[in-house]
Protein backbone atom coordinates (compact mmCIF):
# COMPACT_ATOMS: atom_id res chain seq x y z
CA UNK A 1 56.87 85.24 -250.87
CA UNK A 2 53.23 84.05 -249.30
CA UNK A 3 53.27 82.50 -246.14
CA UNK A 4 51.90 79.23 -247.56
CA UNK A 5 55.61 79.08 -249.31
CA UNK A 6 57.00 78.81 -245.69
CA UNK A 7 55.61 75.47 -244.60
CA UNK A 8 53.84 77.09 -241.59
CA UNK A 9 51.27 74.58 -239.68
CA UNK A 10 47.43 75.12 -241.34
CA UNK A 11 46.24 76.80 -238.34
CA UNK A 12 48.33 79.13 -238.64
CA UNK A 13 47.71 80.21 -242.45
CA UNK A 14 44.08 79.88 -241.66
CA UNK A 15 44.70 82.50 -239.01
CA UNK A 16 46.75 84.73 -240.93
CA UNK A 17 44.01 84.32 -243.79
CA UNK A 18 41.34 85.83 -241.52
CA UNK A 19 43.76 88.75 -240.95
CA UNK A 20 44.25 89.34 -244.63
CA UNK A 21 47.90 88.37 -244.54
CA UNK A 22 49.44 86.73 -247.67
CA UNK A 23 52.79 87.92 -248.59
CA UNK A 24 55.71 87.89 -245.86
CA UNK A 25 57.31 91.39 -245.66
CA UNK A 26 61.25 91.17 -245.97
CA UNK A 27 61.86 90.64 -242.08
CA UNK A 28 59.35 87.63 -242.17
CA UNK A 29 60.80 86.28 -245.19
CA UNK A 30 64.45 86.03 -243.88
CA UNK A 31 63.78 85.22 -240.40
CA UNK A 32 61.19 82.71 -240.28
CA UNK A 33 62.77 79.63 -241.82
CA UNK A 34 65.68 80.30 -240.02
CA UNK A 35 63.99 80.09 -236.57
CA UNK A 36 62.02 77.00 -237.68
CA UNK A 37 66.15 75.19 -238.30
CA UNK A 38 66.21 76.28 -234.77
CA UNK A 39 69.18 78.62 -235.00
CA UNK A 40 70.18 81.45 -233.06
CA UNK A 41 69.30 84.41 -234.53
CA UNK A 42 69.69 88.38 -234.23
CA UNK A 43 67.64 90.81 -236.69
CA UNK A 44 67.76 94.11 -237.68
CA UNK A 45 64.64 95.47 -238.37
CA UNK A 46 62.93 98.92 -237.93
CA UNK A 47 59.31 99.41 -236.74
CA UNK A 48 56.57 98.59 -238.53
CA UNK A 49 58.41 95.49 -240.97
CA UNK A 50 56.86 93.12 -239.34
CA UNK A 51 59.04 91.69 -236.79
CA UNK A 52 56.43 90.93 -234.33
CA UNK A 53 55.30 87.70 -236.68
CA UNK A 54 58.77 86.91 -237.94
CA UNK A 55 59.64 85.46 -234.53
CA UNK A 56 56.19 84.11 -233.16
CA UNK A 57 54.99 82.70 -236.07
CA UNK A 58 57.88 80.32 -235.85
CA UNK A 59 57.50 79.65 -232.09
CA UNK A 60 53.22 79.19 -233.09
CA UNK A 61 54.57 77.06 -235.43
CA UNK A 62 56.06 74.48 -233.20
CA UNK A 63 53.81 74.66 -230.72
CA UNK A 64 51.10 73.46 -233.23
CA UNK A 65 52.94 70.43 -233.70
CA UNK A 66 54.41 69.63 -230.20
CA UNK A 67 53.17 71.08 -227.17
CA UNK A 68 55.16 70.81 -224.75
CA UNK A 69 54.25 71.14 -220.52
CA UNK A 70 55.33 74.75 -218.98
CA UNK A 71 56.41 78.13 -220.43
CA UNK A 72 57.63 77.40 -224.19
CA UNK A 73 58.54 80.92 -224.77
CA UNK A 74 59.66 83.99 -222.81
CA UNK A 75 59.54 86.99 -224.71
CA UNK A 76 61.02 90.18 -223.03
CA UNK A 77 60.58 93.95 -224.42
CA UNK A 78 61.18 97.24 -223.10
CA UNK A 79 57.68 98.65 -222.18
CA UNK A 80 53.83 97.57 -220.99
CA UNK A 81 52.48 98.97 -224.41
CA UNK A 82 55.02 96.82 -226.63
CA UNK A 83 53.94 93.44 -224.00
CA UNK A 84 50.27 94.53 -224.66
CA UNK A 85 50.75 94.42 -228.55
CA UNK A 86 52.58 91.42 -228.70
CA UNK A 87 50.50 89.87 -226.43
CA UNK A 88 47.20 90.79 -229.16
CA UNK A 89 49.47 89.61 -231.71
CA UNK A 90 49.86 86.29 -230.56
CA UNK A 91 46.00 86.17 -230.07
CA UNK A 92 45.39 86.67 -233.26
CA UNK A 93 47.76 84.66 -235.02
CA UNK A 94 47.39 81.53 -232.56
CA UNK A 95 43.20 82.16 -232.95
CA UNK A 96 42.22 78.36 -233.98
CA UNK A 97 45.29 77.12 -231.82
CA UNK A 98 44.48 77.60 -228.64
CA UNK A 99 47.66 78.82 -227.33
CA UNK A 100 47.60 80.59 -224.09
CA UNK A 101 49.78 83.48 -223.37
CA UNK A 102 49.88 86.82 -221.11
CA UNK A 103 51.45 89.94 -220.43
CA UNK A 104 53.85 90.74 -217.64
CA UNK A 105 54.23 94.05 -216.50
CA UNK A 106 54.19 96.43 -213.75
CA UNK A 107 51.54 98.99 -212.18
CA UNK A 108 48.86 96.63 -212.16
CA UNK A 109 46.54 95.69 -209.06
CA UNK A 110 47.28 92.91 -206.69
CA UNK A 111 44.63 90.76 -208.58
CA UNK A 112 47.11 91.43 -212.08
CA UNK A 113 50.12 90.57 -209.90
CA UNK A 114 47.90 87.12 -208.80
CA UNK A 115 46.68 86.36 -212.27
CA UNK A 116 50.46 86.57 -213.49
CA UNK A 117 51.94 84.27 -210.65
CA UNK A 118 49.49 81.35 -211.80
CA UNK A 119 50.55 81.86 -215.27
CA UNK A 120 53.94 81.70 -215.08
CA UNK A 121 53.64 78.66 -211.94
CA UNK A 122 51.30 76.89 -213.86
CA UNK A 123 53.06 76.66 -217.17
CA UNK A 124 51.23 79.83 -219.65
CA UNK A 125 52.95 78.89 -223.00
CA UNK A 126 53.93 81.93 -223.94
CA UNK A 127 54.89 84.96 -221.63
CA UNK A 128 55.62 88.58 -222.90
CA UNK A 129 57.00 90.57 -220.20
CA UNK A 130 59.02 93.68 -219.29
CA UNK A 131 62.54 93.08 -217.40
CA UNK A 132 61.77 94.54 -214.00
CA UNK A 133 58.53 93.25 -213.16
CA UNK A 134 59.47 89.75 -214.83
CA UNK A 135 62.36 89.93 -211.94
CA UNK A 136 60.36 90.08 -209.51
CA UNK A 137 58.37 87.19 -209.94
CA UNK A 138 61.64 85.12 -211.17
CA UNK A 139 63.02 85.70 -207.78
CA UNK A 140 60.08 84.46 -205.53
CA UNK A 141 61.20 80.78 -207.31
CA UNK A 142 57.70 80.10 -208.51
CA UNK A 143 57.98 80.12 -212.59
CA UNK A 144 58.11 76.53 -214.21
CA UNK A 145 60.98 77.61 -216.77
CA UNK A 146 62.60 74.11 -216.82
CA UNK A 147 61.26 73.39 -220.39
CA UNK A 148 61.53 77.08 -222.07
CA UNK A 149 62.60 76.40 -225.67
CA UNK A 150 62.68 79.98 -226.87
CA UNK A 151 64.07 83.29 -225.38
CA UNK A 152 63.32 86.64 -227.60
CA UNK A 153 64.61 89.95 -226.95
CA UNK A 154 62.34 92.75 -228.95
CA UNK A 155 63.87 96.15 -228.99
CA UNK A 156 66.96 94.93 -227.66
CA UNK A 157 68.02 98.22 -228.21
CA UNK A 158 65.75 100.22 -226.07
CA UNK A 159 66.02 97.89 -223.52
CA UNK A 160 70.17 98.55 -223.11
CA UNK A 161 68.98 102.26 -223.45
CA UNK A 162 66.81 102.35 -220.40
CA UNK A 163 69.47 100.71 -218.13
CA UNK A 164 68.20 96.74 -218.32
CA UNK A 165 71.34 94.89 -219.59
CA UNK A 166 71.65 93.92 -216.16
CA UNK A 167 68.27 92.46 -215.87
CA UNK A 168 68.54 91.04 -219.35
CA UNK A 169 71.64 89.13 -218.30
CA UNK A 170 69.76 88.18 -214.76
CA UNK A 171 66.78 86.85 -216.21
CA UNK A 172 68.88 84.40 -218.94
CA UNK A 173 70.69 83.20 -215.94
CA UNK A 174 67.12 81.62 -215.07
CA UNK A 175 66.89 79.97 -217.80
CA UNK A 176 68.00 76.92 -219.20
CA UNK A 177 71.28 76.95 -221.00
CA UNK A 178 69.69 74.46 -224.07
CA UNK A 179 67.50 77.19 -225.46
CA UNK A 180 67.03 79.05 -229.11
CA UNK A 181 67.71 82.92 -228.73
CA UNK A 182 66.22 85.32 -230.68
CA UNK A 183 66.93 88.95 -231.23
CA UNK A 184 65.22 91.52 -232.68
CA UNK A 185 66.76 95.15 -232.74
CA UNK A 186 65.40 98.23 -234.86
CA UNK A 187 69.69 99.16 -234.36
CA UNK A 188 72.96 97.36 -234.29
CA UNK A 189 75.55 99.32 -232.09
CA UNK A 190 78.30 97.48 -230.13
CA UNK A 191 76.51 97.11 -227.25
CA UNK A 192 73.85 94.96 -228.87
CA UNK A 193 76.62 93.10 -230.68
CA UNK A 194 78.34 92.59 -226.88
CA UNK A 195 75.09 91.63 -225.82
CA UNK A 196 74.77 89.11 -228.68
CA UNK A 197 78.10 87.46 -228.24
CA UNK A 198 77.15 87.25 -224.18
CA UNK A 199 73.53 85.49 -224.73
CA UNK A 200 73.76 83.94 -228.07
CA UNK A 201 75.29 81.08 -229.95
CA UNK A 202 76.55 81.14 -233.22
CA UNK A 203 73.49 83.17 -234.19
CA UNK A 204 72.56 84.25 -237.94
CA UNK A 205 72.32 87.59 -239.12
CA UNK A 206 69.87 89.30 -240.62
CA UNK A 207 70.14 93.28 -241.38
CA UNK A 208 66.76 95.18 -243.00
CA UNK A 209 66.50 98.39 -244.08
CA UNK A 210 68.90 99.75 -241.12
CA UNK A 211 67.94 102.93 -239.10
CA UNK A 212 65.50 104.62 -242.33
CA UNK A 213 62.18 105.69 -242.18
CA UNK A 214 59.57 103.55 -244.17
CA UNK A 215 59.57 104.92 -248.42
CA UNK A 216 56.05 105.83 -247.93
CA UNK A 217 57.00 108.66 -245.42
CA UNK A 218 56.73 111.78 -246.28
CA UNK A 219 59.22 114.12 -243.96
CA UNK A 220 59.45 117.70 -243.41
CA UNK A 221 60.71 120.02 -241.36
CA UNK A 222 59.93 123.46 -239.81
CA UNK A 223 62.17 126.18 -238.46
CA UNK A 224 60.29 127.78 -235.53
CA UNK A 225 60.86 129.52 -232.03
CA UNK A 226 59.30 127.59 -228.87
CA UNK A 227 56.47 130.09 -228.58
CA UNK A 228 55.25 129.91 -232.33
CA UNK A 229 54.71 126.09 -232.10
CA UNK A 230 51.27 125.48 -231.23
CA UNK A 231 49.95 128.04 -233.73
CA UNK A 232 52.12 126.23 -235.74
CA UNK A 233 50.49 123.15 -235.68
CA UNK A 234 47.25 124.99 -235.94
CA UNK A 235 48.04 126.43 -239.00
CA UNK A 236 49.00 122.80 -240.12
CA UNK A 237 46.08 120.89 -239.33
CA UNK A 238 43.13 122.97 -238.84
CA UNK A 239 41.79 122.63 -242.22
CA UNK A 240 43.10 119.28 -243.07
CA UNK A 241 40.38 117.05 -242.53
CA UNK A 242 42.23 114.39 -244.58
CA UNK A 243 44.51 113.66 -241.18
CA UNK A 244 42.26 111.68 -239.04
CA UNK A 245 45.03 110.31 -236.75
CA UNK A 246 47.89 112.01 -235.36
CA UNK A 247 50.28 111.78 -233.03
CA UNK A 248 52.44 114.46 -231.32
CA UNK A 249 55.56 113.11 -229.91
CA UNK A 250 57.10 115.33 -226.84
CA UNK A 251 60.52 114.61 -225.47
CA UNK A 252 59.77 115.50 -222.24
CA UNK A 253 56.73 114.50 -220.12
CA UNK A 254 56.46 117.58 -218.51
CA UNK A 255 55.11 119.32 -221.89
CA UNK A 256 52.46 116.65 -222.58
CA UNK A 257 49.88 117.96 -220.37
CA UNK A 258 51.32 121.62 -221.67
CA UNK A 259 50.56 121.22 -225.03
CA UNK A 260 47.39 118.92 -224.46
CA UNK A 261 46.00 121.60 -222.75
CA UNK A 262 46.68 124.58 -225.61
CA UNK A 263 45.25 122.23 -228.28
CA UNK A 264 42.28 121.67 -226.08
CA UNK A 265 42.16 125.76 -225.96
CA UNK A 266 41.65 125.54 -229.77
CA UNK A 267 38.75 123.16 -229.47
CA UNK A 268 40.59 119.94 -230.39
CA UNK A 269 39.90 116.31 -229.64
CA UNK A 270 43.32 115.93 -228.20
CA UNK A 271 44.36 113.13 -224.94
CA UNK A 272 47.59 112.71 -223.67
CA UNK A 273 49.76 109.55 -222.53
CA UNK A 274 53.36 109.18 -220.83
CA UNK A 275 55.05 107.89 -218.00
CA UNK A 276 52.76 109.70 -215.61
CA UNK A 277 49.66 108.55 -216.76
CA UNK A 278 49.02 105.33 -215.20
CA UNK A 279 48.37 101.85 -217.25
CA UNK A 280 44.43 102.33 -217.08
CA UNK A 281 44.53 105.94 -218.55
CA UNK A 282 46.82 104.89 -221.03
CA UNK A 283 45.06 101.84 -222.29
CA UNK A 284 41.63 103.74 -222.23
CA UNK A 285 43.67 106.42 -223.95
CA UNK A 286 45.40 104.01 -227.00
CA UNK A 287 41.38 102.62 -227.13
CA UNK A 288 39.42 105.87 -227.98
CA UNK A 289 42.43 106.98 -230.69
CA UNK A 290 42.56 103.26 -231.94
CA UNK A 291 38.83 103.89 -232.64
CA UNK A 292 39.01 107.08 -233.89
CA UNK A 293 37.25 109.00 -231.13
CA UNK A 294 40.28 111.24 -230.46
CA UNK A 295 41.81 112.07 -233.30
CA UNK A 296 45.15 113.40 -231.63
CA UNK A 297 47.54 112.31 -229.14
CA UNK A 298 49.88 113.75 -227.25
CA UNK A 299 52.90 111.22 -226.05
CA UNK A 300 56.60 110.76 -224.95
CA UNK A 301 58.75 108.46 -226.68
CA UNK A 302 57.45 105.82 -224.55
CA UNK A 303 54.86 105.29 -227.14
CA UNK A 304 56.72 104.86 -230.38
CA UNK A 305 58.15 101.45 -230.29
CA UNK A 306 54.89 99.82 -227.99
CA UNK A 307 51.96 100.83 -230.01
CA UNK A 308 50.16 99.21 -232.83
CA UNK A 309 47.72 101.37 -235.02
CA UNK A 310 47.28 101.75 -238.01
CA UNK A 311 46.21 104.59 -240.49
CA UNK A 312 48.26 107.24 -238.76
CA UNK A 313 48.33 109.95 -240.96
CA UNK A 314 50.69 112.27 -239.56
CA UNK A 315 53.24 112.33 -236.97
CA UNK A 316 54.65 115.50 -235.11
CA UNK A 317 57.96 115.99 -233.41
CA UNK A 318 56.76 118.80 -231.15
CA UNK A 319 60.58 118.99 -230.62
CA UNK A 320 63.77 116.96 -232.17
CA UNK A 321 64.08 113.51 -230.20
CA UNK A 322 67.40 113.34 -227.96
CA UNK A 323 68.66 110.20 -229.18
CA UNK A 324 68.48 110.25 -233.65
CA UNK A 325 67.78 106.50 -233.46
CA UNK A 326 64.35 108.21 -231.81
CA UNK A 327 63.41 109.45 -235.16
CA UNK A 328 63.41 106.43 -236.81
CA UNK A 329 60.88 104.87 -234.17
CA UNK A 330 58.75 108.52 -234.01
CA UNK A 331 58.36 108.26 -237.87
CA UNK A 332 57.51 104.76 -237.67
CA UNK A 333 54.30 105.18 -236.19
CA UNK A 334 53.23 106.58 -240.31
CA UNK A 335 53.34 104.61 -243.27
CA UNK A 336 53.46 101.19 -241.90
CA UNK A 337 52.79 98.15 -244.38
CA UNK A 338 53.15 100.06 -247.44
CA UNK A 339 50.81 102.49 -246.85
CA UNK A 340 52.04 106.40 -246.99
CA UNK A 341 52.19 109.29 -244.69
CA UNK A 342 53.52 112.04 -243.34
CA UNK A 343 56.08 113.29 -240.67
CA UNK A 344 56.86 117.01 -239.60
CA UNK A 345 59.51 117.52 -237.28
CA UNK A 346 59.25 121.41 -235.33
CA UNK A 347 63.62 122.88 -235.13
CA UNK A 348 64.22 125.53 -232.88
CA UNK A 349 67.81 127.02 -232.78
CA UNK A 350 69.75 124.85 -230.23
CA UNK A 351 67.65 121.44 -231.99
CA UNK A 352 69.59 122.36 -235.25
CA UNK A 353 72.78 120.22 -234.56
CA UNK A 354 70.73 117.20 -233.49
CA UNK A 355 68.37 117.37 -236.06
CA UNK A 356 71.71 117.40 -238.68
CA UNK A 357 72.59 113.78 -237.09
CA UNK A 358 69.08 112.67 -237.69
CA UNK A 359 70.29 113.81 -241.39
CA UNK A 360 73.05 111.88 -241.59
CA UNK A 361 71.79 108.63 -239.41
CA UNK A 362 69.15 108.24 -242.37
CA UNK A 363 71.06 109.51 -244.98
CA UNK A 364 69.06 112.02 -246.45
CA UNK A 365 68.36 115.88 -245.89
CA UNK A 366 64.99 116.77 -245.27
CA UNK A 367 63.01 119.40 -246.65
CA UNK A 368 63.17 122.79 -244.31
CA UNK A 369 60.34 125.38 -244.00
CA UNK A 370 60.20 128.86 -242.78
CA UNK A 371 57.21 129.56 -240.10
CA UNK A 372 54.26 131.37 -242.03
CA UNK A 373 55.61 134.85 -241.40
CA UNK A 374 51.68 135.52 -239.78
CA UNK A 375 52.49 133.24 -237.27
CA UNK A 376 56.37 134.86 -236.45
CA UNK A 377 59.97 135.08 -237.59
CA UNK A 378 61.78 131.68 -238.44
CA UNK A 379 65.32 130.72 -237.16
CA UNK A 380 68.09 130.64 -239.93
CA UNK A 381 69.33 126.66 -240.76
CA UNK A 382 72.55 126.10 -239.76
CA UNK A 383 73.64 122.69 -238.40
CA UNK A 384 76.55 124.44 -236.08
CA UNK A 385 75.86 126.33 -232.64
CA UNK A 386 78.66 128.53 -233.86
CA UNK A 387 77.25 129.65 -236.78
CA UNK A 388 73.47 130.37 -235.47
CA UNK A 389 71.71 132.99 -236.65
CA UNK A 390 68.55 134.55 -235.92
CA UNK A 391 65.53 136.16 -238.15
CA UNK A 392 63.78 138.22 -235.71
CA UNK A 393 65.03 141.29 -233.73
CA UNK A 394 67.07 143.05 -235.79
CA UNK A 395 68.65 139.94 -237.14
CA UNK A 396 68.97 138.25 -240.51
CA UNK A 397 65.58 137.45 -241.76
CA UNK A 398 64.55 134.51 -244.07
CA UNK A 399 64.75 136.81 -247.15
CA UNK A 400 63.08 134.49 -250.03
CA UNK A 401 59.83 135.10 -250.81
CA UNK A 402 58.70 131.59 -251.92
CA UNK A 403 60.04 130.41 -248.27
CA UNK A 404 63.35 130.54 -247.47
CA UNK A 405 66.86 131.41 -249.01
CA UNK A 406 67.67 128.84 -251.78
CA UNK A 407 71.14 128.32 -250.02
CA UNK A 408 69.88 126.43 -247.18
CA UNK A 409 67.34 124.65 -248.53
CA UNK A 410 67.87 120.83 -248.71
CA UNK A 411 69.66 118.98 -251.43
CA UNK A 412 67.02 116.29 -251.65
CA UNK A 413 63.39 116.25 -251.42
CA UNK A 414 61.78 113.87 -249.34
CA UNK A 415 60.05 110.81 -250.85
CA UNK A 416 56.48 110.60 -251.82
């Protein structure tokens, strides 16, 4: 369906024109007409569908048509990156509106913390924020929330996963109870479906391609020891000139500037970014690989629901993510709006169970690889701590030639 086939205001298709957009994805499709009725909704959508337009173009929508005085629409998310993007989004797409809007989020300077008070005193349309620092403003009394119409929750997921149903449930006691809710979750477990039934009314439903990676991924695996994995991912990338950008996800922040610093060793344009970076070094950082001055970076999970860039080539789980639903989001990063691309995911021994939920979360198994035997001895498969064996050391050995012992390769193979 084209956008034009969804009654949106002319501005807005004029906008969405300029950015090449014609046809509504699936999310956009579903959700958009039902947030112009007005209804309560919760989606299900994974990254990179979409989802971002599904719910403003709606609120844009509206606004084109009636502005109202104060903050129209609070939309909260889980991290500064994800505000940021919206935030650009909303730019963009409200470009020969004139709708005002800002992000909320901590770490800033005490000029930032100024610049948001007046926004949210003075009435900013539309404000994207994170749950603490949104919090603390709500509870110096100044925000003019009297005539909010709309109240989104992106990656309402995350958000219960880093601790902030609390805050969730603290900032909707703010706000008026007449109010459309929207939800937008990449998941659906029972604590977003709690969370639903606490903040919602009678909302509509709308489930999209639940917890897989995009068709145009390409996913692989490799079964390595710790100390093998940066030669690893030499051996993978060195010559391949064809990946321009690529991200290496970490689940720990501690091995960021670890393996930042060995890729740096082998004369790579390689920058890190996590929690301990602060907001300047990570926007600077998002900047120079956005414009394809670094062509690697180096980043915790904090980066794979809150960053939008596109023509990522390949994605690396330096290790197996601790939550599976991680994968989904990691993977995400490739492939987005029907283009393709490729994910490798790096299974040392203990990773071997978690990696086997990932497997049955997405329903699929993934390809497994042996490490070049120049770069060391490969771990046997198996997706039981029990049953672990080793290939080094006067252990079992991957004994096949061609890369591995036909039994425990995977059933499937992954989707071009």
């Amino acid at each position: 369906m084209k956008f034009a086939d969804l009654g949106l205001h002319d501005s807005l298709l004029e906008a969405l024109g300029y950015m090449n957009f014609e046809e509504a994805t699936p999310i956009q499709e579903k959700s958009i007409p039902v947030i112009l009725e007005g209804r309560d909704i919760i989606a299900c959508a994974q990254t990179g569908t979409g989802k971002t337009a599904a719910f403003i173009l709606p609120v844009l929508n509206e606004l084109a048509q009636n502005r109202n005085e104060g903050i129209n629409t609070l939309v909260v998310c889980p991290t500064r990156e994800l505000a940021i993007q919206i935030d650009n989004q909303v730019q963009g797409f409200s470009y020969f509106l004139g709708v005002e809007s800002i992000p909320i989020y901590g770490g800033g300077s005490g000029a930032d913390f100024e610049q948001q008070k007046k926004a949210l005193s003075d009435g900013t349309a539309i404000i994207i924020a994170t749950p603490g620092k949104l919090i603390s403003h709500l509870n110096l009394g100044y925000a003019k929330l009297d005539n909010l119409k709309h109240f989104i929750l992106d990656e309402a997921d995350r958000m219960l996963d880093m601790g902030f149903s609390d805050d969730i449930k603290k900032i909707a006691s703010f706000l008026p109870k007449k109010r459309q809710n929207i939800m937008f979750s990449a998941t659906m477990p029972d604590k977003i479906r709690q969370l639903a039934k606490e903040t919602l009314h009678d909302p509509f439903e709308i489930s999209i391609a639940l917890s897989k990676p995009a068709e145009g991924v390409l996913q692989a695996a490799y079964l390595t020891y710790d100390e093998n994995k940066t030669r690893l991912i030499h051996k993978l990338i060195g010559d391949k000139t064809k990946y321009e950008s690529i991200i290496i996800f970490s689940s720990r922040k501690s091995k960021v500037h670890e393996i930042v610093s060995a890729l740096k060793r082998l004369r790579y344009d390689v920058q890190g970014i996590s929690s301990d970076y602060d907001q300047k070094q990570r926007e600077a950082v998002i900047r120079s690989f956005r414009a394809k001055k670094t062509r690697i970076i180096v980043a915790t999970d904090v980066l794979a629901r809150g960053i939008d860039i596109k023509d990522i080539n390949l994605v690396i789980n330096y290790d197996v993510p601790n939550n599976a639903e991680d994968y989904v989001h990691r993977v995400g990063r490739t492939a987005r709006a029907n283009t393709t691309g490729v994910a490798l995911t790096l299974i040392n021994e203990k990773d071997m169970p978690s990696f086997a939920e990932i497997e049955k979360l997405i329903d699929m198994s993934i390809s497994k690889i042996p490490t070049p035997p120049e770069i060391g001895n490969s771990p046997e498969w198996s997706d039981s701590p029990k049953r672990r064996r080793h290939s080094g050391g006067g252990k079992k050995r991957f004994n096949n030639k061609k890369g591995g012992n036909s039994r425990h390769r995977s059933k499937k193979s992954p989707k071009k």
